[in-house]
C-alpha atoms as a PDB file:
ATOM      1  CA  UNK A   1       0.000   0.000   0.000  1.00  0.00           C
ATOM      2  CA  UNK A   2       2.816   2.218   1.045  1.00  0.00           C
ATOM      3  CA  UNK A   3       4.257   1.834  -2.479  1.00  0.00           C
ATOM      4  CA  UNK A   4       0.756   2.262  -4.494  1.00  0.00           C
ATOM      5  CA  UNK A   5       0.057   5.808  -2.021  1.00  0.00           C
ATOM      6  CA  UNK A   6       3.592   6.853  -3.303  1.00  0.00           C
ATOM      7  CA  UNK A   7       3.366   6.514  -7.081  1.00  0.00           C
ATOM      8  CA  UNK A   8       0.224   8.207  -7.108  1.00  0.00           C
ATOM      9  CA  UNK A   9       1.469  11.110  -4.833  1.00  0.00           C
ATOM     10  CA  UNK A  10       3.955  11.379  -7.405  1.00  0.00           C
ATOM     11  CA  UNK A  11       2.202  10.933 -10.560  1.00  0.00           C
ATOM     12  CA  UNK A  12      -0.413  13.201  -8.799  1.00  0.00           C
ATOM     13  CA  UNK A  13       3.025  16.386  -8.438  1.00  0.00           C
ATOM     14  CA  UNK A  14       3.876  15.361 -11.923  1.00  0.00           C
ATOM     15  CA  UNK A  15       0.495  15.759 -13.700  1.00  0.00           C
ATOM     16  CA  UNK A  16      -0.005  19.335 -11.377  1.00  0.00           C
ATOM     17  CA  UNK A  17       3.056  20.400 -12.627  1.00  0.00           C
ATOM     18  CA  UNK A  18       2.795  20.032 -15.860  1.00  0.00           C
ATOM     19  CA  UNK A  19      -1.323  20.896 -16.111  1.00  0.00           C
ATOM     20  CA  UNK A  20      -0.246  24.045 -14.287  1.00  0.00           C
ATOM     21  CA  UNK A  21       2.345  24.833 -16.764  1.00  0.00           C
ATOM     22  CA  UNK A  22      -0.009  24.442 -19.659  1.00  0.00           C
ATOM     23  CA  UNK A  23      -2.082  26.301 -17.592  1.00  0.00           C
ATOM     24  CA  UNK A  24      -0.007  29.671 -17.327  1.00  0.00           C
ATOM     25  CA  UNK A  25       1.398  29.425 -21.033  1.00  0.00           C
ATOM     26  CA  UNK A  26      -1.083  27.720 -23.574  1.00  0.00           C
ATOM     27  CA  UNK A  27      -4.403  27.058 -21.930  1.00  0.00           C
ATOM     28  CA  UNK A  28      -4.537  31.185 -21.121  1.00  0.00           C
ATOM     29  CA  UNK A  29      -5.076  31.815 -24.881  1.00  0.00           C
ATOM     30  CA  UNK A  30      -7.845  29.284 -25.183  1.00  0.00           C
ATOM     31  CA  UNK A  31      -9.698  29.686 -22.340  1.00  0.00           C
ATOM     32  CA  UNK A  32     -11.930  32.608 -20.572  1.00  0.00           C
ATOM     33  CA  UNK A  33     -10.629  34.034 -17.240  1.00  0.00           C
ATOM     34  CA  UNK A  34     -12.707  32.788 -14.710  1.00  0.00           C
ATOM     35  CA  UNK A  35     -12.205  29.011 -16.415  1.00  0.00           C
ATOM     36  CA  UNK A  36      -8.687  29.417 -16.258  1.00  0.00           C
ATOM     37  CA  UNK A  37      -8.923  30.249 -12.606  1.00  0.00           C
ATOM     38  CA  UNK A  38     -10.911  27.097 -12.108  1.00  0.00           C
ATOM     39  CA  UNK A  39      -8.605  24.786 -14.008  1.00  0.00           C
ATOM     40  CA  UNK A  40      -5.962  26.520 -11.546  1.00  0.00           C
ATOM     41  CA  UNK A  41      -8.021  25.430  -8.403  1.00  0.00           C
ATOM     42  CA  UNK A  42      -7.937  21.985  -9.381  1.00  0.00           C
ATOM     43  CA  UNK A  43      -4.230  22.152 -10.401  1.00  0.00           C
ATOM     44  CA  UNK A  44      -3.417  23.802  -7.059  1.00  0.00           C
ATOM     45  CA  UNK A  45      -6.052  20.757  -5.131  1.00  0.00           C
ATOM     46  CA  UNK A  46      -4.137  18.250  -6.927  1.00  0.00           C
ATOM     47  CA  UNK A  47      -0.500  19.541  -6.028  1.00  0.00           C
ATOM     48  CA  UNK A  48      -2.011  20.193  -2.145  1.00  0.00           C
ATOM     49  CA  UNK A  49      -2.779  16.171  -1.872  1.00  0.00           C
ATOM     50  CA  UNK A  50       0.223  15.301  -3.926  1.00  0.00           C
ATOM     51  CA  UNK A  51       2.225  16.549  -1.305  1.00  0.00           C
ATOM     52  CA  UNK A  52      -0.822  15.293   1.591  1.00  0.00           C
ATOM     53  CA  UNK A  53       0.018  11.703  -0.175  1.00  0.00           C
ATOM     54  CA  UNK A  54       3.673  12.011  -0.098  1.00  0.00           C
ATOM     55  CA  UNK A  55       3.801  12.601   3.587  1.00  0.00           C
ATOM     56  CA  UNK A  56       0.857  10.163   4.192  1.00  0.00           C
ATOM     57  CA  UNK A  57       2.816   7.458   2.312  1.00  0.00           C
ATOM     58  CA  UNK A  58       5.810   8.002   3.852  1.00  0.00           C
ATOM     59  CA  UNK A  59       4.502   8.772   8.072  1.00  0.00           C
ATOM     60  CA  UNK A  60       1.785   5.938   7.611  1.00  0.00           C
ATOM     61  CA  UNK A  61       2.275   1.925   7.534  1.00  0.00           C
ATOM     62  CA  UNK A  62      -1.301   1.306   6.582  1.00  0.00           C
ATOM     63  CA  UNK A  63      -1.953  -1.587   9.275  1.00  0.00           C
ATOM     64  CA  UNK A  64      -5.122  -0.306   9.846  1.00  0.00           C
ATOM     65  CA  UNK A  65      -8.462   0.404   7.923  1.00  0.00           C
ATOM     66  CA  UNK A  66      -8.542   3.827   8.728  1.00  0.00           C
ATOM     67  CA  UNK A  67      -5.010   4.332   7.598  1.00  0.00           C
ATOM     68  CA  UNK A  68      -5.850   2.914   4.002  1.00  0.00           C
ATOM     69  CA  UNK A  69      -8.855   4.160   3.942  1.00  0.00           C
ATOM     70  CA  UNK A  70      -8.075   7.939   4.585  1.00  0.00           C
ATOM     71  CA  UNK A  71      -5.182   7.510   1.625  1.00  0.00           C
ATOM     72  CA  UNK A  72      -7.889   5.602  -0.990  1.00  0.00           C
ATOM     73  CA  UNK A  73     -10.830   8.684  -0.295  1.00  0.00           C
ATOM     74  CA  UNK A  74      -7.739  11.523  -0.420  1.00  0.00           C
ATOM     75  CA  UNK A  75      -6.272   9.356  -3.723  1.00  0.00           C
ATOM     76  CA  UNK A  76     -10.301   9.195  -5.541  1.00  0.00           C
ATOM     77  CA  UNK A  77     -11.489  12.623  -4.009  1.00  0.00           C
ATOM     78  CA  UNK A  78      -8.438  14.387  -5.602  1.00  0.00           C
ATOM     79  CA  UNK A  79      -9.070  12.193  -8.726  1.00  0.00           C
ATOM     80  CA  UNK A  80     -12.497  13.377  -8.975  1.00  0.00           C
ATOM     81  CA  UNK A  81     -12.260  16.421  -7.832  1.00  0.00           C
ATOM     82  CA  UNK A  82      -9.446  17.939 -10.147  1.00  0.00           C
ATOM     83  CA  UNK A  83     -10.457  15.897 -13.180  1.00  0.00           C
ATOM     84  CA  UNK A  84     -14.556  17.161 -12.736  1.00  0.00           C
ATOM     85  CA  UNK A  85     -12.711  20.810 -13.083  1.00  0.00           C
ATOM     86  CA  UNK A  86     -10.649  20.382 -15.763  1.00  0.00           C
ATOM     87  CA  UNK A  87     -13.532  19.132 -18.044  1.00  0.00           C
ATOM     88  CA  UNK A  88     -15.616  21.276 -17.063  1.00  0.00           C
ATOM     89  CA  UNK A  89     -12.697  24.169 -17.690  1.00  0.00           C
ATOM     90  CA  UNK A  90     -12.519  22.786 -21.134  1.00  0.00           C
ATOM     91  CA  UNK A  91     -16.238  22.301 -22.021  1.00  0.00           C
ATOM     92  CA  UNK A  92     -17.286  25.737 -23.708  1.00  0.00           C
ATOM     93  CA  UNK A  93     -14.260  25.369 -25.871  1.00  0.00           C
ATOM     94  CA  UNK A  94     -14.436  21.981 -26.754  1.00  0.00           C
ATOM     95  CA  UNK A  95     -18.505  22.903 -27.448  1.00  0.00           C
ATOM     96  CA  UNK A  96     -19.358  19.851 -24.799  1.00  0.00           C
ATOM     97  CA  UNK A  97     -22.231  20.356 -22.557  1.00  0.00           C
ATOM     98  CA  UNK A  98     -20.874  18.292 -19.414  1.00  0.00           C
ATOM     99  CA  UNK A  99     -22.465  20.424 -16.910  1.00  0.00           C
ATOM    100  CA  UNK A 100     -23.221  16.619 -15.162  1.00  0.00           C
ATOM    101  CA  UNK A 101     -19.769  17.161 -13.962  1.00  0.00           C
ATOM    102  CA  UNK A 102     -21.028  20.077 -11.588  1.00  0.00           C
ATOM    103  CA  UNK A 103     -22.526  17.691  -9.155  1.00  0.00           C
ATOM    104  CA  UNK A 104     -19.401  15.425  -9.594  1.00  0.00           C
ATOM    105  CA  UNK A 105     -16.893  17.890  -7.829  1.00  0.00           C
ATOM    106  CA  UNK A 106     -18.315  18.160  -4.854  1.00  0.00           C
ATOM    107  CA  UNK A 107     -18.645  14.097  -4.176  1.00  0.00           C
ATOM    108  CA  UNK A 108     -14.703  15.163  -4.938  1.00  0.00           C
ATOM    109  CA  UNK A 109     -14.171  17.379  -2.271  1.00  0.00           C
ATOM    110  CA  UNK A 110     -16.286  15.397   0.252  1.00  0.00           C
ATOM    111  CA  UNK A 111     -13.595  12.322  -0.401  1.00  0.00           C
ATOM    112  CA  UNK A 112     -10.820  14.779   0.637  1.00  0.00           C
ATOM    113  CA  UNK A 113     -12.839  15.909   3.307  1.00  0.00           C
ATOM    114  CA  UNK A 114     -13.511  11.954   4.953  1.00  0.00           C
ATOM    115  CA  UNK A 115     -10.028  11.358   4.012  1.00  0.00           C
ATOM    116  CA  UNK A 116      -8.842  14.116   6.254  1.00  0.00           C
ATOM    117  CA  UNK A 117     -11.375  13.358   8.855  1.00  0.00           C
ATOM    118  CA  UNK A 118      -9.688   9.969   9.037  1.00  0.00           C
ATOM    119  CA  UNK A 119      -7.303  11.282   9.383  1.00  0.00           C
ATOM    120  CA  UNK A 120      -7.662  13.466  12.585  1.00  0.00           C
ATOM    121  CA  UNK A 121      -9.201  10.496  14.295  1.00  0.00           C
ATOM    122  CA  UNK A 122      -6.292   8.301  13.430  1.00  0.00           C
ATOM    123  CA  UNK A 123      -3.532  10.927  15.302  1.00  0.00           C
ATOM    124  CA  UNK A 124      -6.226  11.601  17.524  1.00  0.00           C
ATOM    125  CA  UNK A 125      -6.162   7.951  18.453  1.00  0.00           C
ATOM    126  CA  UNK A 126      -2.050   7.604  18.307  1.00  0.00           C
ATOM    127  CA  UNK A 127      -0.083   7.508  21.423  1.00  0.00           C
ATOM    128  CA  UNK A 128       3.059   9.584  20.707  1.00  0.00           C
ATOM    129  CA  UNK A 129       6.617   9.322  23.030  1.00  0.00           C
END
């Protein structure tokens, strides 16, 4: 698990990186200002739990539920969450009506949010010395 939670954390920085530098160069001559911002807020999301699942792959041992199930809701909330916004950043110039996606984003952000959650309750829980 600890090697799964790592890869993605990684392939999650790479993929921010380079969406954001699409982002700031090409994507700002195709697409209106206030969908470039919200392509942006899913880049930025997706670099946040990059870094969330680097640390989370490295503290944790995931020899509990809790533990791997915080890391799979951060891994699919992030997943849907920043993927939701980029089509939907996309969908006036591609001419697509995916406005289904709007009630997608939020089941996105609620992942993060349980993950998190799990989170607390697992350190909560933790005896440190």
């Amino acid at each position: 698990m600890k090697n799964i939670v790592l890869t993605i954390a990684a392939f999650y920085g790479m993929t921010a990186v380079i969406l954001g530098a699409f982002g700031a160069h090409a994507f700002k001559k195709i697409l209106h200002v206030d969908k470039l911002a919200s392509f942006e807020v899913g880049v930025r999301y997706q670099m946040y739990h990059a870094i969330a699942l680097l640390a989370i792959g490295f503290f944790l041992n995931f020899n509990t539920g809790i533990e791997r199930s915080a890391a799979w809701c951060i891994i699919a909330g992030t997943f849907i969450f920043s993927v939701s916004i980029y089509f939907l950043s996309f969908a006036d110039y591609w001419g697509a009506n995916l406005k289904f996606l709007g009630p997608i984003t939020p089941l996105g952000g609620l992942l993060m949010v349980a993950g998190w959650g799990m989170l607390v309750y697992h350190f909560s829980k933790m005896k440190f010395s």
